[in-house]
C-alpha atoms as a PDB file:
ATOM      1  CA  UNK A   1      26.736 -78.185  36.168  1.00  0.00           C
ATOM      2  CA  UNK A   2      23.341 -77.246  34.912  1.00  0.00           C
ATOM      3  CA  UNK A   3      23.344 -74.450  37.412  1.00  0.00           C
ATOM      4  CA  UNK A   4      26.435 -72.904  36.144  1.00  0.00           C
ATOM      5  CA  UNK A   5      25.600 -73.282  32.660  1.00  0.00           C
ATOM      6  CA  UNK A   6      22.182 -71.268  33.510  1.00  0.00           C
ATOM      7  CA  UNK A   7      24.604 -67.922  33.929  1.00  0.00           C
ATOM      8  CA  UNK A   8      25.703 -67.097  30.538  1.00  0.00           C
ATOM      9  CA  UNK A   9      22.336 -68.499  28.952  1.00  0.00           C
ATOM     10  CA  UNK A  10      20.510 -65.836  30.927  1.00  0.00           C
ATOM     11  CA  UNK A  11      22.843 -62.608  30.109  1.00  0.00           C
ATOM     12  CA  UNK A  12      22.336 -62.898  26.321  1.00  0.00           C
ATOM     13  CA  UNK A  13      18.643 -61.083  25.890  1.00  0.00           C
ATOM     14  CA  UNK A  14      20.610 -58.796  27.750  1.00  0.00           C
ATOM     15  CA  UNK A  15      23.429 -57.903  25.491  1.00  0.00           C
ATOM     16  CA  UNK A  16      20.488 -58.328  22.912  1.00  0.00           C
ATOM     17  CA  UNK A  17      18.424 -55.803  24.301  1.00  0.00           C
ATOM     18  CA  UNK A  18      21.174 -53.358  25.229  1.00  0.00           C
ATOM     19  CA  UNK A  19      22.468 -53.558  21.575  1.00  0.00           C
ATOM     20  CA  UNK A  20      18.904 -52.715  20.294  1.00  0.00           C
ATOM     21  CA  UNK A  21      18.462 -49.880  22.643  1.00  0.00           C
ATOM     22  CA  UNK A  22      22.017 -48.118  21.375  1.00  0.00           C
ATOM     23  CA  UNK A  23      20.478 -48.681  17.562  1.00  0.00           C
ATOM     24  CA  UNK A  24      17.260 -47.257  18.852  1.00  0.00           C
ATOM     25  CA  UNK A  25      19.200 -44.003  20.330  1.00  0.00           C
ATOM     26  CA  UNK A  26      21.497 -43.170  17.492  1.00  0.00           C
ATOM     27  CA  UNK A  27      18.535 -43.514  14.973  1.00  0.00           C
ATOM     28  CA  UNK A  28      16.636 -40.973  17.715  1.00  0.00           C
ATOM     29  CA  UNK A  29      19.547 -38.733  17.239  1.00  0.00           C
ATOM     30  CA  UNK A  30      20.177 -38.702  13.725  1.00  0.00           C
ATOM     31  CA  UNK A  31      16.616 -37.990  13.553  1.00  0.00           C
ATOM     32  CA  UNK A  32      17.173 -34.904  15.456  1.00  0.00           C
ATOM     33  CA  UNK A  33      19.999 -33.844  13.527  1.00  0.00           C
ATOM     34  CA  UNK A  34      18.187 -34.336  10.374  1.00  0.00           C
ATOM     35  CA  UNK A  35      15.315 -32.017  12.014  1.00  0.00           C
ATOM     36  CA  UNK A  36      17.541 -29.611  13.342  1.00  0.00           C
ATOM     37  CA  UNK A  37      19.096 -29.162   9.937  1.00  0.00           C
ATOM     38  CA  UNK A  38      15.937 -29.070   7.908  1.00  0.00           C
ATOM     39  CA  UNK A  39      14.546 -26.163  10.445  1.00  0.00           C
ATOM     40  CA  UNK A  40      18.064 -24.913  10.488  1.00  0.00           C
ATOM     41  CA  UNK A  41      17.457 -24.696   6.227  1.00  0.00           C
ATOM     42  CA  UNK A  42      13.931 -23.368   6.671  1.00  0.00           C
ATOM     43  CA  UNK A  43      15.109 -20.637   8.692  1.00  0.00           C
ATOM     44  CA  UNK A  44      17.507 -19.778   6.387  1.00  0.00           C
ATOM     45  CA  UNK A  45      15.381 -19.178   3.785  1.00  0.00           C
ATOM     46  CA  UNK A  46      12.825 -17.216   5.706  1.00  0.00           C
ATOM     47  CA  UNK A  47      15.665 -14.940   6.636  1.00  0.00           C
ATOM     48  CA  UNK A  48      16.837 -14.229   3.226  1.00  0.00           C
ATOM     49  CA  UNK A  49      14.056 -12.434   2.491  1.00  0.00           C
ATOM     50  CA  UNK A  50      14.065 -10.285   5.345  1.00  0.00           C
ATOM     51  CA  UNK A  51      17.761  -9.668   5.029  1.00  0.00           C
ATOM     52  CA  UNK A  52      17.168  -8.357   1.557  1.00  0.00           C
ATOM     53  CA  UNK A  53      14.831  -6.056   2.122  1.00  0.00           C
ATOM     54  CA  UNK A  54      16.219  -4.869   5.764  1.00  0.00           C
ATOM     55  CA  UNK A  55      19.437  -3.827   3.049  1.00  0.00           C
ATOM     56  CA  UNK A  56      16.864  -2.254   0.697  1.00  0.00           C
ATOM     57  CA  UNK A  57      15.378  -0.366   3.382  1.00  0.00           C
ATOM     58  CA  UNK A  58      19.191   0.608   4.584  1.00  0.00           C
ATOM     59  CA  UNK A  59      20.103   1.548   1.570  1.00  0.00           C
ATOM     60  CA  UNK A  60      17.002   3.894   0.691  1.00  0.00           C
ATOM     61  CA  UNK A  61      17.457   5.370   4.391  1.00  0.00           C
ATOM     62  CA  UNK A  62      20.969   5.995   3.802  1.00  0.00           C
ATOM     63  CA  UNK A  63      19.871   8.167   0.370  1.00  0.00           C
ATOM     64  CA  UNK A  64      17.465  10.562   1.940  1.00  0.00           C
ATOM     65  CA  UNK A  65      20.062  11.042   4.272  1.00  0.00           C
ATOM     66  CA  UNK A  66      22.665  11.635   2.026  1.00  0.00           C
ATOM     67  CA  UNK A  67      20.225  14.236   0.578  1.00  0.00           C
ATOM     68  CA  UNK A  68      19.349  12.210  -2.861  1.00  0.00           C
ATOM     69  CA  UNK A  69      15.477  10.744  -3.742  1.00  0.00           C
ATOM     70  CA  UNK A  70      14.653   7.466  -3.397  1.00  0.00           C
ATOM     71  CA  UNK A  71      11.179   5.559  -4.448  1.00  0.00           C
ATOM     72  CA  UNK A  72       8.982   3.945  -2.292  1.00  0.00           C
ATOM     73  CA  UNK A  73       5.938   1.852  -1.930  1.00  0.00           C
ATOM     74  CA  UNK A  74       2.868   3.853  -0.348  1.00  0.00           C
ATOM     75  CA  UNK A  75      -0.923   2.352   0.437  1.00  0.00           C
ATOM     76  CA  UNK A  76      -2.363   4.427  -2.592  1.00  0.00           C
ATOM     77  CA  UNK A  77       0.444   4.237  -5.038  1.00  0.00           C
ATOM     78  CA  UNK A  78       4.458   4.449  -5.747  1.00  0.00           C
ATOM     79  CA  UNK A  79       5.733   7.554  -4.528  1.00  0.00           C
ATOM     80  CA  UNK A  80       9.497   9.646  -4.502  1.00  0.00           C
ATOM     81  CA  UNK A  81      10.736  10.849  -1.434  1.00  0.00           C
ATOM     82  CA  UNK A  82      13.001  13.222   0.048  1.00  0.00           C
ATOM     83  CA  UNK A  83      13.745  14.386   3.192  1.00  0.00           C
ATOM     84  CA  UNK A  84      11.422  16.943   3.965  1.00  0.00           C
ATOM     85  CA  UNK A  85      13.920  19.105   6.073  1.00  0.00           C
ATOM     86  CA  UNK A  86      16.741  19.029   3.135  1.00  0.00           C
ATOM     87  CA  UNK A  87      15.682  22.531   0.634  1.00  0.00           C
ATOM     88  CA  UNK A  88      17.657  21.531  -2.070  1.00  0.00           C
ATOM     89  CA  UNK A  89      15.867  17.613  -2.296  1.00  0.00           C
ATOM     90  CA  UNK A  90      12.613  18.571  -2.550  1.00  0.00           C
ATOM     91  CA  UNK A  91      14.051  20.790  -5.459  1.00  0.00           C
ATOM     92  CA  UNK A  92      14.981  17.779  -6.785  1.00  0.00           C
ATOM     93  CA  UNK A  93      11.904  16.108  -6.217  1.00  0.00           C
ATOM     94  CA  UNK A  94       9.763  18.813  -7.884  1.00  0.00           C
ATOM     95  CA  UNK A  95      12.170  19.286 -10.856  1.00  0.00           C
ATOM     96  CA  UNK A  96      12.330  14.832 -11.273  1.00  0.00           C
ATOM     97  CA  UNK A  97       8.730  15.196 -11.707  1.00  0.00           C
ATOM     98  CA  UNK A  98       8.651  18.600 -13.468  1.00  0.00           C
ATOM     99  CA  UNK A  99       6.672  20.861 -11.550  1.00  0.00           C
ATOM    100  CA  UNK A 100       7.568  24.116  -9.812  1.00  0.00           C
ATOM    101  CA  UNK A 101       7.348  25.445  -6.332  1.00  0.00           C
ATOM    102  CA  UNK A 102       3.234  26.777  -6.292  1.00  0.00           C
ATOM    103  CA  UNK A 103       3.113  22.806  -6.299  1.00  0.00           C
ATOM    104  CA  UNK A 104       4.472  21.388  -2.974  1.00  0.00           C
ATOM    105  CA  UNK A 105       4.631  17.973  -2.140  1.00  0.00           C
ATOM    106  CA  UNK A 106       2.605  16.427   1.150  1.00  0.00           C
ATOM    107  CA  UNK A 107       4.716  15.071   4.118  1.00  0.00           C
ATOM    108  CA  UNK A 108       4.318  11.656   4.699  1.00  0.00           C
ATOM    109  CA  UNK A 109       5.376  10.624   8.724  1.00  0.00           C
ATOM    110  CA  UNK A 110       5.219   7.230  10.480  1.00  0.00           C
ATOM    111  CA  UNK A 111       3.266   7.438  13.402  1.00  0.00           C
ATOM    112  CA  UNK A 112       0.451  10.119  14.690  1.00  0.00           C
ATOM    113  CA  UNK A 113       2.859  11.388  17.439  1.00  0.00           C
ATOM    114  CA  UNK A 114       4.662  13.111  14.970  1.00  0.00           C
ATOM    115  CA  UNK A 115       1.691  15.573  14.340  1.00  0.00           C
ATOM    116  CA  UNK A 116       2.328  17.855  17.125  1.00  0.00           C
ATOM    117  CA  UNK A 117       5.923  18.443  15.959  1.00  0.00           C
ATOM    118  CA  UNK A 118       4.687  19.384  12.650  1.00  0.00           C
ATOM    119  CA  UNK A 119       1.658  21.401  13.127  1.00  0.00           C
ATOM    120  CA  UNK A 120       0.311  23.686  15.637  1.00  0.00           C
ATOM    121  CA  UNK A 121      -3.349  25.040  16.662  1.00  0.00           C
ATOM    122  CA  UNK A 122      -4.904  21.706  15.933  1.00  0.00           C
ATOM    123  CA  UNK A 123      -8.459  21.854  16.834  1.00  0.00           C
ATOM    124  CA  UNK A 124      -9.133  18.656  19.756  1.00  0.00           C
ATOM    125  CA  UNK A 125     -11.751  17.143  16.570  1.00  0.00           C
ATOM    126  CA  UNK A 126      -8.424  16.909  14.324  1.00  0.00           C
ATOM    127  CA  UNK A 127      -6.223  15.451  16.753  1.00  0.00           C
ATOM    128  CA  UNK A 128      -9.098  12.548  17.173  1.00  0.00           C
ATOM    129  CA  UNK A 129      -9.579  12.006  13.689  1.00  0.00           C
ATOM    130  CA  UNK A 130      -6.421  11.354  13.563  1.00  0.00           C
ATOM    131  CA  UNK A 131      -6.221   8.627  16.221  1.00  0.00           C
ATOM    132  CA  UNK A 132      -9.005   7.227  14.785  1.00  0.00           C
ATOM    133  CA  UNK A 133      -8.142   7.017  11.455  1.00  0.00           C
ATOM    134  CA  UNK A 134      -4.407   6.828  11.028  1.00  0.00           C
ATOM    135  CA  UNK A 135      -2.687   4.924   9.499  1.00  0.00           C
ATOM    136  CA  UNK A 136      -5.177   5.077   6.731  1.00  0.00           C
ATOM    137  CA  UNK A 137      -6.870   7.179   4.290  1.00  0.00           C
ATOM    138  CA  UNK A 138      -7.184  10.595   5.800  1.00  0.00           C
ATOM    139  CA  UNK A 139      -4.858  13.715   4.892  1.00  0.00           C
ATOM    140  CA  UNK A 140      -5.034  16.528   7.347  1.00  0.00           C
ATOM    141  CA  UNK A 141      -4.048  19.689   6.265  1.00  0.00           C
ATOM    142  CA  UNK A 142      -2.463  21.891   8.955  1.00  0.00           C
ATOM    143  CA  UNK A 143      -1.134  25.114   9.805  1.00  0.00           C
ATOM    144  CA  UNK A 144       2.667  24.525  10.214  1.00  0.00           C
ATOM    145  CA  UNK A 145       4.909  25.218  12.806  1.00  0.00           C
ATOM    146  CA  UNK A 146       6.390  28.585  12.551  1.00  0.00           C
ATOM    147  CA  UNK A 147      10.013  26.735  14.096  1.00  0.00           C
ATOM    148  CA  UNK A 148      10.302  24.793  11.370  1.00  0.00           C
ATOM    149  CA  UNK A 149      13.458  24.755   9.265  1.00  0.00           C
ATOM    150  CA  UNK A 150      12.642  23.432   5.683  1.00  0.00           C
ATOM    151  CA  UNK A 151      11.064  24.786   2.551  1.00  0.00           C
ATOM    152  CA  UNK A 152       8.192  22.800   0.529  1.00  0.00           C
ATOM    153  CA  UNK A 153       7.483  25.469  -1.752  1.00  0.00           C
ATOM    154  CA  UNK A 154       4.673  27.659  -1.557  1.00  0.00           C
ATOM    155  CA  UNK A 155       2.767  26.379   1.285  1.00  0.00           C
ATOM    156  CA  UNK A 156       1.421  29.909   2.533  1.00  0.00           C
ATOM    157  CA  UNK A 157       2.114  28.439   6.323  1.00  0.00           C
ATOM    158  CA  UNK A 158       0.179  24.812   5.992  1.00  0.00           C
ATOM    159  CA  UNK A 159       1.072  21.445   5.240  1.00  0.00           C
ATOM    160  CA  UNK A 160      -0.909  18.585   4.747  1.00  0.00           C
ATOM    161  CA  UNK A 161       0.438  15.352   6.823  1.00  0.00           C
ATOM    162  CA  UNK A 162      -0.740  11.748   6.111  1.00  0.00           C
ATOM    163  CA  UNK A 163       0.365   8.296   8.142  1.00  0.00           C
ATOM    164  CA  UNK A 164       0.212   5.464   5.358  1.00  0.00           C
ATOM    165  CA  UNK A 165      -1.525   2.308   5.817  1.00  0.00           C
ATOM    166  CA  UNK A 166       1.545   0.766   4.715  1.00  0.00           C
ATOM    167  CA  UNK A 167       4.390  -1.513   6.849  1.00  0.00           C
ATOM    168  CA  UNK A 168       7.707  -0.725   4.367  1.00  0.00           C
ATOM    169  CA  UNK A 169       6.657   2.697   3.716  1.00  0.00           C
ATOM    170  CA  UNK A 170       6.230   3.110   7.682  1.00  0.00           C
ATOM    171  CA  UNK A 171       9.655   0.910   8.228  1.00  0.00           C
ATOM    172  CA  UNK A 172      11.548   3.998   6.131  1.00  0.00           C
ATOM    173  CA  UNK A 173       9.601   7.023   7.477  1.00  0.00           C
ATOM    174  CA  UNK A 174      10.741   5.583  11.203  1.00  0.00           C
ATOM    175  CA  UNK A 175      14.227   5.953  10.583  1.00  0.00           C
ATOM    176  CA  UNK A 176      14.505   9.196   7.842  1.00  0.00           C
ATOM    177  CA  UNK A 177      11.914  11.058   9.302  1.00  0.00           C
ATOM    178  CA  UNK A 178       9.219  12.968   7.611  1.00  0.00           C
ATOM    179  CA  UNK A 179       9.291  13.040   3.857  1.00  0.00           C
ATOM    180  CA  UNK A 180       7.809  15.405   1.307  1.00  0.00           C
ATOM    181  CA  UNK A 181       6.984  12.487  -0.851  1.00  0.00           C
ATOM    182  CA  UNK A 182       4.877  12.778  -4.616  1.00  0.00           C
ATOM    183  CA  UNK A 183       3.744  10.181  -6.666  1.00  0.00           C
ATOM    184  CA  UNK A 184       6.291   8.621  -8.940  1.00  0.00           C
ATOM    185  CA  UNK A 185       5.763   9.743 -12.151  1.00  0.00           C
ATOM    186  CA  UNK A 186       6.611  12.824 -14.355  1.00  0.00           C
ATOM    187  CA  UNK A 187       3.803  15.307 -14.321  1.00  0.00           C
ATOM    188  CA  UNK A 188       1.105  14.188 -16.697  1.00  0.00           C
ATOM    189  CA  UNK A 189       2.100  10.705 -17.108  1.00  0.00           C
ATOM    190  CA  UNK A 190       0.569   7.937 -14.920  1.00  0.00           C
ATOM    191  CA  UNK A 191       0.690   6.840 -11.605  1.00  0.00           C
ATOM    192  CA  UNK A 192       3.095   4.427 -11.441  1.00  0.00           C
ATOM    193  CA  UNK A 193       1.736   1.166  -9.814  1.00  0.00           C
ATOM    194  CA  UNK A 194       4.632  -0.753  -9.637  1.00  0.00           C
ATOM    195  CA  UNK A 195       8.695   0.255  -8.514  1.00  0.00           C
ATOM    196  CA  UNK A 196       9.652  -0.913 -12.341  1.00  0.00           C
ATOM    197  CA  UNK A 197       7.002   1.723 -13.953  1.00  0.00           C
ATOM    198  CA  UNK A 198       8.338   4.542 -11.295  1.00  0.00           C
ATOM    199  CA  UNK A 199      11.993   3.662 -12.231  1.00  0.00           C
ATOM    200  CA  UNK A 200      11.090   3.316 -15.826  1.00  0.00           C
ATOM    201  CA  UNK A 201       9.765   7.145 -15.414  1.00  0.00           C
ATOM    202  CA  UNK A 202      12.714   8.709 -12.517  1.00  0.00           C
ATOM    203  CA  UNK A 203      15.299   6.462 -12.674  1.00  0.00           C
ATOM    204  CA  UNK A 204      17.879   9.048 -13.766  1.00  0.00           C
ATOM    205  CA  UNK A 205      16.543  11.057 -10.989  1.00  0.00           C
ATOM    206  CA  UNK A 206      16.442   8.429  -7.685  1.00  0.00           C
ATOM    207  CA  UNK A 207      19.140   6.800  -6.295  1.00  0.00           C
ATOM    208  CA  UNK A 208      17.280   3.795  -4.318  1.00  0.00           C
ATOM    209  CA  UNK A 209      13.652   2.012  -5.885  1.00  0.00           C
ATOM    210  CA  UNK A 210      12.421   0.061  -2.912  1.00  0.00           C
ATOM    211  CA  UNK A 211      10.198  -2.613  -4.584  1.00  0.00           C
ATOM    212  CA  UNK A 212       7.212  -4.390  -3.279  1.00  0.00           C
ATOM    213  CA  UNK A 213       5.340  -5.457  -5.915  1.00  0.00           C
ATOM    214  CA  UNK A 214       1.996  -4.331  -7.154  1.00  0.00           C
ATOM    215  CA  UNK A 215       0.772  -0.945  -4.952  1.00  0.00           C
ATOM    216  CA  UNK A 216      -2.938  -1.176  -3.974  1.00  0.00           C
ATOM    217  CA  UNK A 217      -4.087   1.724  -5.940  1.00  0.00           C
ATOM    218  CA  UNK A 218      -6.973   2.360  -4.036  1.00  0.00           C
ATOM    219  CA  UNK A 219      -9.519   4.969  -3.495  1.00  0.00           C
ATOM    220  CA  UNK A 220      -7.917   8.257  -3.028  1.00  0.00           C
ATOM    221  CA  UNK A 221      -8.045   9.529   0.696  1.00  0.00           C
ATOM    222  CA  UNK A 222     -10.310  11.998   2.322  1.00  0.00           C
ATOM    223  CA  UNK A 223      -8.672  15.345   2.662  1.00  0.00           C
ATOM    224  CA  UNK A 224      -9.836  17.474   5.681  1.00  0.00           C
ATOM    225  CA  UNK A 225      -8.626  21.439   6.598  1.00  0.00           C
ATOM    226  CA  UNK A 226      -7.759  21.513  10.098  1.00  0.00           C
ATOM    227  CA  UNK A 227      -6.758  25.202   9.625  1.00  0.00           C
ATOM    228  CA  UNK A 228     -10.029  26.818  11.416  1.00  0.00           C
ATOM    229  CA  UNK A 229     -12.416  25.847  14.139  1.00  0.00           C
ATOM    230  CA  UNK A 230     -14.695  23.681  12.005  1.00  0.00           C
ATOM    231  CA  UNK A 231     -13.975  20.417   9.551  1.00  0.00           C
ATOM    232  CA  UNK A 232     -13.988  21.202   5.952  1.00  0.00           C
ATOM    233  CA  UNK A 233     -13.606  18.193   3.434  1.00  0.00           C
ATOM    234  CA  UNK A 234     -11.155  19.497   0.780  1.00  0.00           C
ATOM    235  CA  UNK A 235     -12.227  15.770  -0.811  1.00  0.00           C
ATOM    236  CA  UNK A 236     -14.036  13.030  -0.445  1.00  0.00           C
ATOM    237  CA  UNK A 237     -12.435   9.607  -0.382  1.00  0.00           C
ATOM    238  CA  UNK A 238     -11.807   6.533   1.206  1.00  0.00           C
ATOM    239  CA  UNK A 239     -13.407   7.406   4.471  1.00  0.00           C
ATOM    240  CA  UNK A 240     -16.970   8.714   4.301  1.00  0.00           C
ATOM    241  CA  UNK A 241     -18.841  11.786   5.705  1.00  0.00           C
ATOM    242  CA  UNK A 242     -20.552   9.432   8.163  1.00  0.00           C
ATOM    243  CA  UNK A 243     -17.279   7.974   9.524  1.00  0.00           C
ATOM    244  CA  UNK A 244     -15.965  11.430  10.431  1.00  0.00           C
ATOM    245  CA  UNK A 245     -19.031  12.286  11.916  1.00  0.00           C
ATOM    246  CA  UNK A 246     -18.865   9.230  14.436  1.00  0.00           C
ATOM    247  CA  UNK A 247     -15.937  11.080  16.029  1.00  0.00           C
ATOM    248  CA  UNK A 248     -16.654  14.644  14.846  1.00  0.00           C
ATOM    249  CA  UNK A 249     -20.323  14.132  16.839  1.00  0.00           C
ATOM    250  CA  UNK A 250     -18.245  14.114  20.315  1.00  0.00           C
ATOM    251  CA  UNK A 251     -17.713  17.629  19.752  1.00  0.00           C
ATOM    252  CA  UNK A 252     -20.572  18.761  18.464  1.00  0.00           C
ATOM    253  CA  UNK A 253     -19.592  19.006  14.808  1.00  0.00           C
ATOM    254  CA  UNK A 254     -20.223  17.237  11.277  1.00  0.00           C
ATOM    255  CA  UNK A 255     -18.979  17.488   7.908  1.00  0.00           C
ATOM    256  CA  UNK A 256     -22.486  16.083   6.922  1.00  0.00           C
ATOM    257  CA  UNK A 257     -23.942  19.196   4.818  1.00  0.00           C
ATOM    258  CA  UNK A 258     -27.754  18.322   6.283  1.00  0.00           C
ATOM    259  CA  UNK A 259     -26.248  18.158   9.782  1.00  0.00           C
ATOM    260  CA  UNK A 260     -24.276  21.358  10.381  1.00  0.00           C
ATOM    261  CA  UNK A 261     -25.785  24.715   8.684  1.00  0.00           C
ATOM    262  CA  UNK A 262     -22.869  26.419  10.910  1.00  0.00           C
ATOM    263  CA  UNK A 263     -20.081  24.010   9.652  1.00  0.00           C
ATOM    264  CA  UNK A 264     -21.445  25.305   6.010  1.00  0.00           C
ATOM    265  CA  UNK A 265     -21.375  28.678   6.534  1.00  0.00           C
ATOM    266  CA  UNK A 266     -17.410  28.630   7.685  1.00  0.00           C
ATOM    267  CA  UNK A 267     -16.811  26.759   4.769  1.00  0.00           C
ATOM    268  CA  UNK A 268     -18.922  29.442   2.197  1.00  0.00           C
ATOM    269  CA  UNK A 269     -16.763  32.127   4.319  1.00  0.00           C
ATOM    270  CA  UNK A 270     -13.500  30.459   3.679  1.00  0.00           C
ATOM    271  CA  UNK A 271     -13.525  29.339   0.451  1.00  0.00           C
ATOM    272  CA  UNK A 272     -16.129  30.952  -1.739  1.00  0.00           C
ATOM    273  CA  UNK A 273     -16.884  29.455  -4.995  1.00  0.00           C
ATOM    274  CA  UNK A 274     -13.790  27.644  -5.653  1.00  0.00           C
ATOM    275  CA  UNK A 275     -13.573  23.863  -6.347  1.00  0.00           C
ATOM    276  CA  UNK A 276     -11.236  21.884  -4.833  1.00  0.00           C
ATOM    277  CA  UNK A 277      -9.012  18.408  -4.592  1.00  0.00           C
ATOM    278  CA  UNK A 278      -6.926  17.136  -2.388  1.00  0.00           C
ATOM    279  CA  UNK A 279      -4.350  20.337  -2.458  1.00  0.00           C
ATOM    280  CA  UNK A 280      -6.679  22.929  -1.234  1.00  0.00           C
ATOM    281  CA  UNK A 281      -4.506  24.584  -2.943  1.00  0.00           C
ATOM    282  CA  UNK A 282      -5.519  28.523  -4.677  1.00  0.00           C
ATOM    283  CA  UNK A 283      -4.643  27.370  -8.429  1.00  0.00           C
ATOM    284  CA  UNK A 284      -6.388  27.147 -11.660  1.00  0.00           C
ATOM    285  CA  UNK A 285      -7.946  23.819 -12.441  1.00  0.00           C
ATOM    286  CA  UNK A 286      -5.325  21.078 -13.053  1.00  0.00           C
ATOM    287  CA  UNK A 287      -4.571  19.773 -15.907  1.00  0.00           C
ATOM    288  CA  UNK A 288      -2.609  16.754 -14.846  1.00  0.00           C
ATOM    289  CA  UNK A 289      -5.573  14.706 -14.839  1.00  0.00           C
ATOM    290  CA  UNK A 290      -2.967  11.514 -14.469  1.00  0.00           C
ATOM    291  CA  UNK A 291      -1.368  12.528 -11.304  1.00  0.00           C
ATOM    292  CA  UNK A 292      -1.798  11.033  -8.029  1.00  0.00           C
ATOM    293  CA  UNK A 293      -0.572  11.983  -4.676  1.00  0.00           C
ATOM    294  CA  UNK A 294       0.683   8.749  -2.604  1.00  0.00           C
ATOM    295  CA  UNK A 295      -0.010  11.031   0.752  1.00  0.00           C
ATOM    296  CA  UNK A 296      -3.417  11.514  -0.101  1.00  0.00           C
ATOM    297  CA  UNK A 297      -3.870   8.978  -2.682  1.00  0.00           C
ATOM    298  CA  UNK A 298      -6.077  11.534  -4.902  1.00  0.00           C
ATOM    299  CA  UNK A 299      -6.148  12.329  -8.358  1.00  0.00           C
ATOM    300  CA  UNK A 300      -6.120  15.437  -9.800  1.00  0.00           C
ATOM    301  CA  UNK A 301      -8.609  15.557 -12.230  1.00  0.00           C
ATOM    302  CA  UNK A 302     -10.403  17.878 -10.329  1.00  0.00           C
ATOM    303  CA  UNK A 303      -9.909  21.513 -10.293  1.00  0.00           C
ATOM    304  CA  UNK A 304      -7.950  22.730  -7.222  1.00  0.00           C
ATOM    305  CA  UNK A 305      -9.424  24.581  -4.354  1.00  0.00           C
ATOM    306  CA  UNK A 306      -8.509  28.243  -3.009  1.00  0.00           C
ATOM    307  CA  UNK A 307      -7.160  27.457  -0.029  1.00  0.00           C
ATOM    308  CA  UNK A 308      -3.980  28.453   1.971  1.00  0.00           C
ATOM    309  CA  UNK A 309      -1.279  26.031  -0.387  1.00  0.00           C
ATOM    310  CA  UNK A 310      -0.497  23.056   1.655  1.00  0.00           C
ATOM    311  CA  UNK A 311       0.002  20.354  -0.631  1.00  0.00           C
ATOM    312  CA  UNK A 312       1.121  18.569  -4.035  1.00  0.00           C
ATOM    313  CA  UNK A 313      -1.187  17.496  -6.366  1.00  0.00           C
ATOM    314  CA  UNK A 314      -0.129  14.488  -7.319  1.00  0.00           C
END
């Protein structure tokens, strides 16, 4: 008797244990649930963000394309864009701001490949520079490409090209293309540093304001004529003498005036007495000592250069 009773005694810690061991697995998998759904959440919310501005990009890209202006964020500061192949926008863009054509805007691209299809007779030392120092603070002014179909104003056969130091700004140029892009403001006003002070300024004028928050407004970047066989500096900026000459030394050139007596005489030969800024452009000293150019980042309170006319002064 004692024996059989021993058989249903013994299969209770059993059931016990199994019982516990269910409770243990559905609390491990509402655990999970509630894990999956608070990453699920998190997620979520780190995609709204992106979505928002991958539409705000869209929607600027789809502008330019459409031939209209849009504004945009650079390294230096806010900036309006328009394609730089499309005549009649970069009317626009110099009539939004107020300027006429013996002011062209700078072309702003997204990566240094897009140098070659923009420019031609590039000295080796220009094409380095560039490697080195794109994206960043250097604006190389170029002779043009004869091929190409657009009109920037009065360039006399140059343009000056700049890759910002900026992700958005790069994110747009990738899918428009270059842009002849000018700081955001109506000549003789200020920089604007911010997308609301550029639409307080061109909002009638721009039919996308691509906003992301405070620009740096940093030094202005180093302009440097790649039109002849030696480096000029049009201007001095964010990247010194001494930094150029690290890669201009490979070839046996510097911009440094104690280090290259030849380098000195081109430039004497070249330009004369004229000052310049970061236009190189033959003008009268400006007077819109507020303006800034988002390709070069400089100001123009400087008088202008003589110089074949490759750029805007903003």
């Amino acid at each position: 008797m004692s024996a059989m009773s021993e058989g249903p005694a013994s299969e209770v810690p059993d059931q016990v244990s199994d019982e516990g061991s269910d409770q243990t697995q559905d609390q491990a998998q509402d655990q999970a649930q509630d894990q999956a759904q608070d990453q699920a959440q998190h997620e979520t919310q780190e995609q709204e963000p992106d979505q928002e501005r991958e539409s705000a990009i869209e929607e600027a890209v789809l502008a330019v394309r459409r031939g209209e202006l849009i504004v945009l964020p650079t390294d230096t500061v806010y900036g309006i864009g328009a394609d730089a192949f499309d005549p009649a926008a970069v009317r626009a863009l110099l009539a939004a701001k107020g300027r006429g054509r013996d002011m062209p805007p700078p072309v702003l691209v997204s990566e240094a490949g897009t140098l070659d299809a923009l420019a031609t007779m590039l000295p080796a030392w220009a094409r380095a520079l560039a490697e080195e120092f794109w994206p960043g603070a250097l604006t190389l002014v170029c002779h043009q490409q004869s091929s190409l179909k657009w009109d920037l104003g009065e360039t006399r056969g140059t343009v000056a090209v700049r890759v910002p130091d900026h992700d958005l700004a790069r994110r747009v140029l990738e899918r428009t293309g270059p842009l002849a892009v000018s700081s955001a403001n109506r000549t003789g006003q200020p920089a604007a540093l911010d997308a609301a002070a550029a639409e307080d300024m061109l909002g009638d004028h721009v039919a996308a304001v691509l906003d992301d928050g405070p620009s740096p407004g940093g030094e202005a970047s180093t302009i440097v004529d790649a039109t002849g066989a030696f480096p000029q500096v049009l201007r001095q900026g964010a990247i010194t003498a001494d930094q150029l000459d690290q890669v201009l030394r490979r070839f046996g050139l510097s911009v440094s005036e104690d280090d290259s007596d030849t380098t000195d005489d081109a430039t004497d030969d070249k330009t004369g007495d004229k000052t310049g800024d970061d236009t190189g452009e033959e003008t009268t000293p400006s007077t819109d000592s507020a303006d800034v150019d988002p390709a070069s980042g400089e100001r123009t309170d400087i008088a202008r250069r003589a110089e074949p006319g490759e750029t805007d002064s903003d």
